[in-house]
Each structure stands twice: as structure tokens, then as C-alpha cells.
PDB file of N, CA and C in Angstrom:
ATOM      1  N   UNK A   1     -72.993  -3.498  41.488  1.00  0.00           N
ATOM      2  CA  UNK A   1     -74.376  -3.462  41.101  1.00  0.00           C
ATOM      3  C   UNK A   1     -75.258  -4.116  42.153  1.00  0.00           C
ATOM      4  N   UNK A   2     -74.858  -5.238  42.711  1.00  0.00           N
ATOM      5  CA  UNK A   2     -75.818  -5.678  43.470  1.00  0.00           C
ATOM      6  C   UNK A   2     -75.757  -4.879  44.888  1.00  0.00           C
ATOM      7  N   UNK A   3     -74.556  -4.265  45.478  1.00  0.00           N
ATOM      8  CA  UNK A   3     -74.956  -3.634  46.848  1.00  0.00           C
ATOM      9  C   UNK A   3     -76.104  -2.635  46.020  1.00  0.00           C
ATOM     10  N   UNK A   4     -75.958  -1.914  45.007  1.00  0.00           N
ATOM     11  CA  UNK A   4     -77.352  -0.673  45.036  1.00  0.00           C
ATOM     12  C   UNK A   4     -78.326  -0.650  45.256  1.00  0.00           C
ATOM     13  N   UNK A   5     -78.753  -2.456  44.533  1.00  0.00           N
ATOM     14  CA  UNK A   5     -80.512  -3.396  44.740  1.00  0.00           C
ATOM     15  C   UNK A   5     -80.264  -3.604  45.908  1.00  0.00           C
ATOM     16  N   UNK A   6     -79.315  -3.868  46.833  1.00  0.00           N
ATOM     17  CA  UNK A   6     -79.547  -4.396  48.352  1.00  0.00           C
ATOM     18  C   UNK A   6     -79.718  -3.080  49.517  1.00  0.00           C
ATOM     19  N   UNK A   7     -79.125  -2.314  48.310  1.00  0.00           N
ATOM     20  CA  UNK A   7     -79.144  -0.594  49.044  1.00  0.00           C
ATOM     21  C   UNK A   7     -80.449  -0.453  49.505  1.00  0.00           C
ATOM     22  N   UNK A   8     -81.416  -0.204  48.072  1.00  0.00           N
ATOM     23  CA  UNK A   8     -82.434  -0.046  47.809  1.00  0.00           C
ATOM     24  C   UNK A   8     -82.872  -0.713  48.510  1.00  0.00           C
ATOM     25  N   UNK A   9     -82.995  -2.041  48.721  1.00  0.00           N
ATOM     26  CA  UNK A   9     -84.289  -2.741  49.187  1.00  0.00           C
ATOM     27  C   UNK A   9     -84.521  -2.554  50.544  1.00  0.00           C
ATOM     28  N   UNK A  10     -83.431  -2.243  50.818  1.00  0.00           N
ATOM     29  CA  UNK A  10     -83.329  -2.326  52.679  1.00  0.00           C
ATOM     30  C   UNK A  10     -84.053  -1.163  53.484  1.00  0.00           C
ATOM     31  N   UNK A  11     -84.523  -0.147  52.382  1.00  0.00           N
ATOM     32  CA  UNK A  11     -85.310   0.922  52.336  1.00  0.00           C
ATOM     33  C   UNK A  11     -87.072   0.024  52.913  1.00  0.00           C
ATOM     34  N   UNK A  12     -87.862   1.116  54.175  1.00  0.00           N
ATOM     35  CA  UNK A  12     -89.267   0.494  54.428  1.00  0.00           C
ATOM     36  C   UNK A  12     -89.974  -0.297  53.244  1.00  0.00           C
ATOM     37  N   UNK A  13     -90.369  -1.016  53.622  1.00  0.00           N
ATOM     38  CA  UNK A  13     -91.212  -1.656  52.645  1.00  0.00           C
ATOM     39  C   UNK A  13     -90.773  -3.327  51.591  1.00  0.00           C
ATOM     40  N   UNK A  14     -89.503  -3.411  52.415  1.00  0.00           N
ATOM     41  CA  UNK A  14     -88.648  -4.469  51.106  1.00  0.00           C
ATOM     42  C   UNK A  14     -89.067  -5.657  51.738  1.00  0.00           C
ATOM     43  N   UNK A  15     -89.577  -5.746  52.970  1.00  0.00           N
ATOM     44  CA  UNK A  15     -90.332  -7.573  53.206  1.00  0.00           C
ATOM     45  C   UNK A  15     -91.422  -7.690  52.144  1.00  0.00           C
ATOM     46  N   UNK A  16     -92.138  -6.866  51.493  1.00  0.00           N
ATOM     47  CA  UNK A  16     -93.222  -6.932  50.350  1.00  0.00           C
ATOM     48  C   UNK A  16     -92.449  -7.910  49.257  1.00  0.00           C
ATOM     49  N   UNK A  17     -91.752  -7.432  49.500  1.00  0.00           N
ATOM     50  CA  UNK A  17     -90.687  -8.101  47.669  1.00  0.00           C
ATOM     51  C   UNK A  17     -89.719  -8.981  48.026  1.00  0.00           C
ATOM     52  N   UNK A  18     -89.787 -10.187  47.070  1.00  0.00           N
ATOM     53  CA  UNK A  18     -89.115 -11.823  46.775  1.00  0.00           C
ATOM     54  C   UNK A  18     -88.303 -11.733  45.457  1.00  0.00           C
ATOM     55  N   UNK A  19     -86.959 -11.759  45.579  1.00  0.00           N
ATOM     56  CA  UNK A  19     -85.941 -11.937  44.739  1.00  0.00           C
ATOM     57  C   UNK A  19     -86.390 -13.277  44.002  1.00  0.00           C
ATOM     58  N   UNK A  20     -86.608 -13.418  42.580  1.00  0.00           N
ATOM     59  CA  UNK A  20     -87.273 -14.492  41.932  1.00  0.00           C
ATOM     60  C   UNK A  20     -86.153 -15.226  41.166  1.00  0.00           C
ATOM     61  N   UNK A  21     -84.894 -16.136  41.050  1.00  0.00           N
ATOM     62  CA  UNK A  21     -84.022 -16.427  39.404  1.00  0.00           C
ATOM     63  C   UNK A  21     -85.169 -18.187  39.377  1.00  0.00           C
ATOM     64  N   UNK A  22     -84.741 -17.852  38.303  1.00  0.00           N
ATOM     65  CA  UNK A  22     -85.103 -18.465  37.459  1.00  0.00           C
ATOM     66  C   UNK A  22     -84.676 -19.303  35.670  1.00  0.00           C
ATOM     67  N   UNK A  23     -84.552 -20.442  35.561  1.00  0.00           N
ATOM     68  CA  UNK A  23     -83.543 -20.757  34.797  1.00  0.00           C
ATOM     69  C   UNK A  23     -84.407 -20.818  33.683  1.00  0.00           C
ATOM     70  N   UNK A  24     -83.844 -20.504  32.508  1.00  0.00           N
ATOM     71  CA  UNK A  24     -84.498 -20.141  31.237  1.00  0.00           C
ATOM     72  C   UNK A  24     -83.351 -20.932  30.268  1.00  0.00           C
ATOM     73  N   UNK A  25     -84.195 -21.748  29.391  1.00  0.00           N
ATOM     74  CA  UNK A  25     -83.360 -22.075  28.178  1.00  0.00           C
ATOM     75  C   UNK A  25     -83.723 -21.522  27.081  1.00  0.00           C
ATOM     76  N   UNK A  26     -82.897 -20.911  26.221  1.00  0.00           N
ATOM     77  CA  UNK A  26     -82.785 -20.194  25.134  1.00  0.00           C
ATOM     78  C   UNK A  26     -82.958 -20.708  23.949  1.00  0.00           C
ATOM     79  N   UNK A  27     -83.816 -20.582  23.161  1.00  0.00           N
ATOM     80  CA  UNK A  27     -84.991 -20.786  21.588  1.00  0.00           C
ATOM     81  C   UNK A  27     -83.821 -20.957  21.123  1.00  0.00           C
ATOM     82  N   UNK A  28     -82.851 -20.208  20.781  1.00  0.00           N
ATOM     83  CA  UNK A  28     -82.429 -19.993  19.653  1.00  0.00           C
ATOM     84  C   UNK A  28     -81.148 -21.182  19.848  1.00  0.00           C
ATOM     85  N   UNK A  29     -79.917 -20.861  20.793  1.00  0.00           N
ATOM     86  CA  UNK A  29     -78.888 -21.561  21.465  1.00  0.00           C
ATOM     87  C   UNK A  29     -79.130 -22.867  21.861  1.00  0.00           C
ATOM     88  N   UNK A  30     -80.081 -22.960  22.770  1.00  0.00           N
ATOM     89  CA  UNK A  30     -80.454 -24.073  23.675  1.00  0.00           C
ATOM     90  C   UNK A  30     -79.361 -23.946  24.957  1.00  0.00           C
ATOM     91  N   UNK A  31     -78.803 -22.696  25.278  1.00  0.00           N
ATOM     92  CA  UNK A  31     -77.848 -22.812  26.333  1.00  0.00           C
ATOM     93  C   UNK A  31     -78.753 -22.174  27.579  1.00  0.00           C
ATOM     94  N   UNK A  32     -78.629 -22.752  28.627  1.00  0.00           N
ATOM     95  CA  UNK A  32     -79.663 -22.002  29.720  1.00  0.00           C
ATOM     96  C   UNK A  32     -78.587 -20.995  30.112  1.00  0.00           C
ATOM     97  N   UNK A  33     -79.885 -19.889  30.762  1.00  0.00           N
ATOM     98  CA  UNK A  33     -79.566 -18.853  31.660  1.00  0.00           C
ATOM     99  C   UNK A  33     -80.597 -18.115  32.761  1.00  0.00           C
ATOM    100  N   UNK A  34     -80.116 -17.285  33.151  1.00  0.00           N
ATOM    101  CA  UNK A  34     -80.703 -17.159  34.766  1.00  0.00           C
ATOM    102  C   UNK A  34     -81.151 -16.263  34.719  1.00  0.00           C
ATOM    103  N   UNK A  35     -82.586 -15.870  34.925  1.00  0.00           N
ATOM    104  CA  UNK A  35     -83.349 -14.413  34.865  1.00  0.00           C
ATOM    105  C   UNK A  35     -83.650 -14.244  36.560  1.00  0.00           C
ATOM    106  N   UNK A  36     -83.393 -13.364  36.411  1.00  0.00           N
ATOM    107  CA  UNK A  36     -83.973 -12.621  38.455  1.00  0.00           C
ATOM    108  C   UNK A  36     -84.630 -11.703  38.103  1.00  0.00           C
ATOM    109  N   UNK A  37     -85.779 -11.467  38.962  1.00  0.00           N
ATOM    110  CA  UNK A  37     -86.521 -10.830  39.306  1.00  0.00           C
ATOM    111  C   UNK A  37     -86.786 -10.247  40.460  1.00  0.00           C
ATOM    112  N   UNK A  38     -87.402  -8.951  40.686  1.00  0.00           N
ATOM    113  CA  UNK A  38     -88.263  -8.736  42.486  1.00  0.00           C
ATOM    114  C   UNK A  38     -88.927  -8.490  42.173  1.00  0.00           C
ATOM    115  N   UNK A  39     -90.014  -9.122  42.903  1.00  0.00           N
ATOM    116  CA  UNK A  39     -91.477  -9.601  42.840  1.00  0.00           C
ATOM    117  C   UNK A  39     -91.940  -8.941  44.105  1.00  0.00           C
ATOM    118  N   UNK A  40     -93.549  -8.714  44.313  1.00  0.00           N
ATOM    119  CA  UNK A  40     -94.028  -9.158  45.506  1.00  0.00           C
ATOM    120  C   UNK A  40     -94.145 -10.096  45.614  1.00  0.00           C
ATOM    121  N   UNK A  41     -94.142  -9.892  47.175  1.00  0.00           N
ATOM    122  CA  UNK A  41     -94.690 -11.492  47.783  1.00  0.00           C
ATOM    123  C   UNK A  41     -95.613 -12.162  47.143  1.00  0.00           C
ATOM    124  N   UNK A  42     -96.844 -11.507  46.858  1.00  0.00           N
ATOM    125  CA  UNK A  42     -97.940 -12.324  46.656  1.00  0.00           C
ATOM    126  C   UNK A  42     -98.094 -12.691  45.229  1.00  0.00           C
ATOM    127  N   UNK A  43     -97.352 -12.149  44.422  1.00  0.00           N
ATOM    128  CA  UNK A  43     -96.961 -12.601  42.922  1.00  0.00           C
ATOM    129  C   UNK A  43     -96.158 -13.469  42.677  1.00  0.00           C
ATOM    130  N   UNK A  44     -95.720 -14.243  43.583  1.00  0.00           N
ATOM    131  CA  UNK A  44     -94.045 -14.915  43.451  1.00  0.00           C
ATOM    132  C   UNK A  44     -94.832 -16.086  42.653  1.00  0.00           C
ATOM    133  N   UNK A  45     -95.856 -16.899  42.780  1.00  0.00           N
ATOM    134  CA  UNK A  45     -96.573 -18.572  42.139  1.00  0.00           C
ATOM    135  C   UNK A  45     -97.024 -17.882  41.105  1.00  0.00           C
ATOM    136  N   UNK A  46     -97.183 -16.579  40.505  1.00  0.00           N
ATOM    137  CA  UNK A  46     -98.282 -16.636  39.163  1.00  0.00           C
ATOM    138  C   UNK A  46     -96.694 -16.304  38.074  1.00  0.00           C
ATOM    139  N   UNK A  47     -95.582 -15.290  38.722  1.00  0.00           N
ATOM    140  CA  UNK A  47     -94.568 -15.232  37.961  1.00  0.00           C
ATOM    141  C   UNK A  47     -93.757 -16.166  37.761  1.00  0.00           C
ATOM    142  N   UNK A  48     -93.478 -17.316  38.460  1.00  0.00           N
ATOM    143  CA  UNK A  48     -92.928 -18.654  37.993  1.00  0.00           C
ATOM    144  C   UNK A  48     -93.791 -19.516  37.441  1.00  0.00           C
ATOM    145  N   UNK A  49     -95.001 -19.217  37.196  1.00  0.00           N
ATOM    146  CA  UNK A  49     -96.021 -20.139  36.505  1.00  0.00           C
ATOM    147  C   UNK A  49     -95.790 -19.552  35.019  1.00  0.00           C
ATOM    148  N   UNK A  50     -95.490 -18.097  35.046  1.00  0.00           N
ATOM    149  CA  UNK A  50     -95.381 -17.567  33.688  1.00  0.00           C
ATOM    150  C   UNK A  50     -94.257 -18.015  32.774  1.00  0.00           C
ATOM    151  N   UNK A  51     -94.363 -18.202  31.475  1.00  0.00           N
ATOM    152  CA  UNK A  51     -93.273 -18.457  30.772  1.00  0.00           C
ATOM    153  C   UNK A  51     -92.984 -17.352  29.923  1.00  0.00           C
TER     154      UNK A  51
END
């Protein structure tokens, strides 16, 4: 799975976009886990500001 996203990205245009993880603890569990994202660049501070 991950060579396909690395496939993909390597395609023109992939310096635009920032691989985002991010650790999330869970409401219900309380066990953390890891969300990733690709972002643009210039979105990367408003999507880690987001909860």
C-alpha cells in the first residue's frame, strides 16, 4: 500500500503536498492512534490546529 501513495506522489506536482501523522486519542478507549494525512504545503498549521 504504501509504494502506490509513493507511486503516486512522485508524479509532477508532489513538492505541493506534506505527509501529515498525527497522534489522536480515542473518546471512547482512551488508546492513542495515528492518523496521516497529505496535505498541501500551505495547509499543513491550519490541519494540525484542527481537531
Amino acid at each position: 500500500m504504501a509504494k502506490k501513495t509513493v507511486a503516486t506522489l512522485s508524479k509532477g506536482g508532489a513538492k505541493a503536498f506534506t505527509k501529515v501523522i498525527k497522534i489522536v486519542k480515542s473518546e471512547k478507549t482512551g488508546a492513542y492512534m495515528f492518523k496521516e494525512d497529505i496535505v498541501p504545503k500551505d495547509l499543513v498549521k491550519d490541519h494540525i490546529a484542527k481537531k
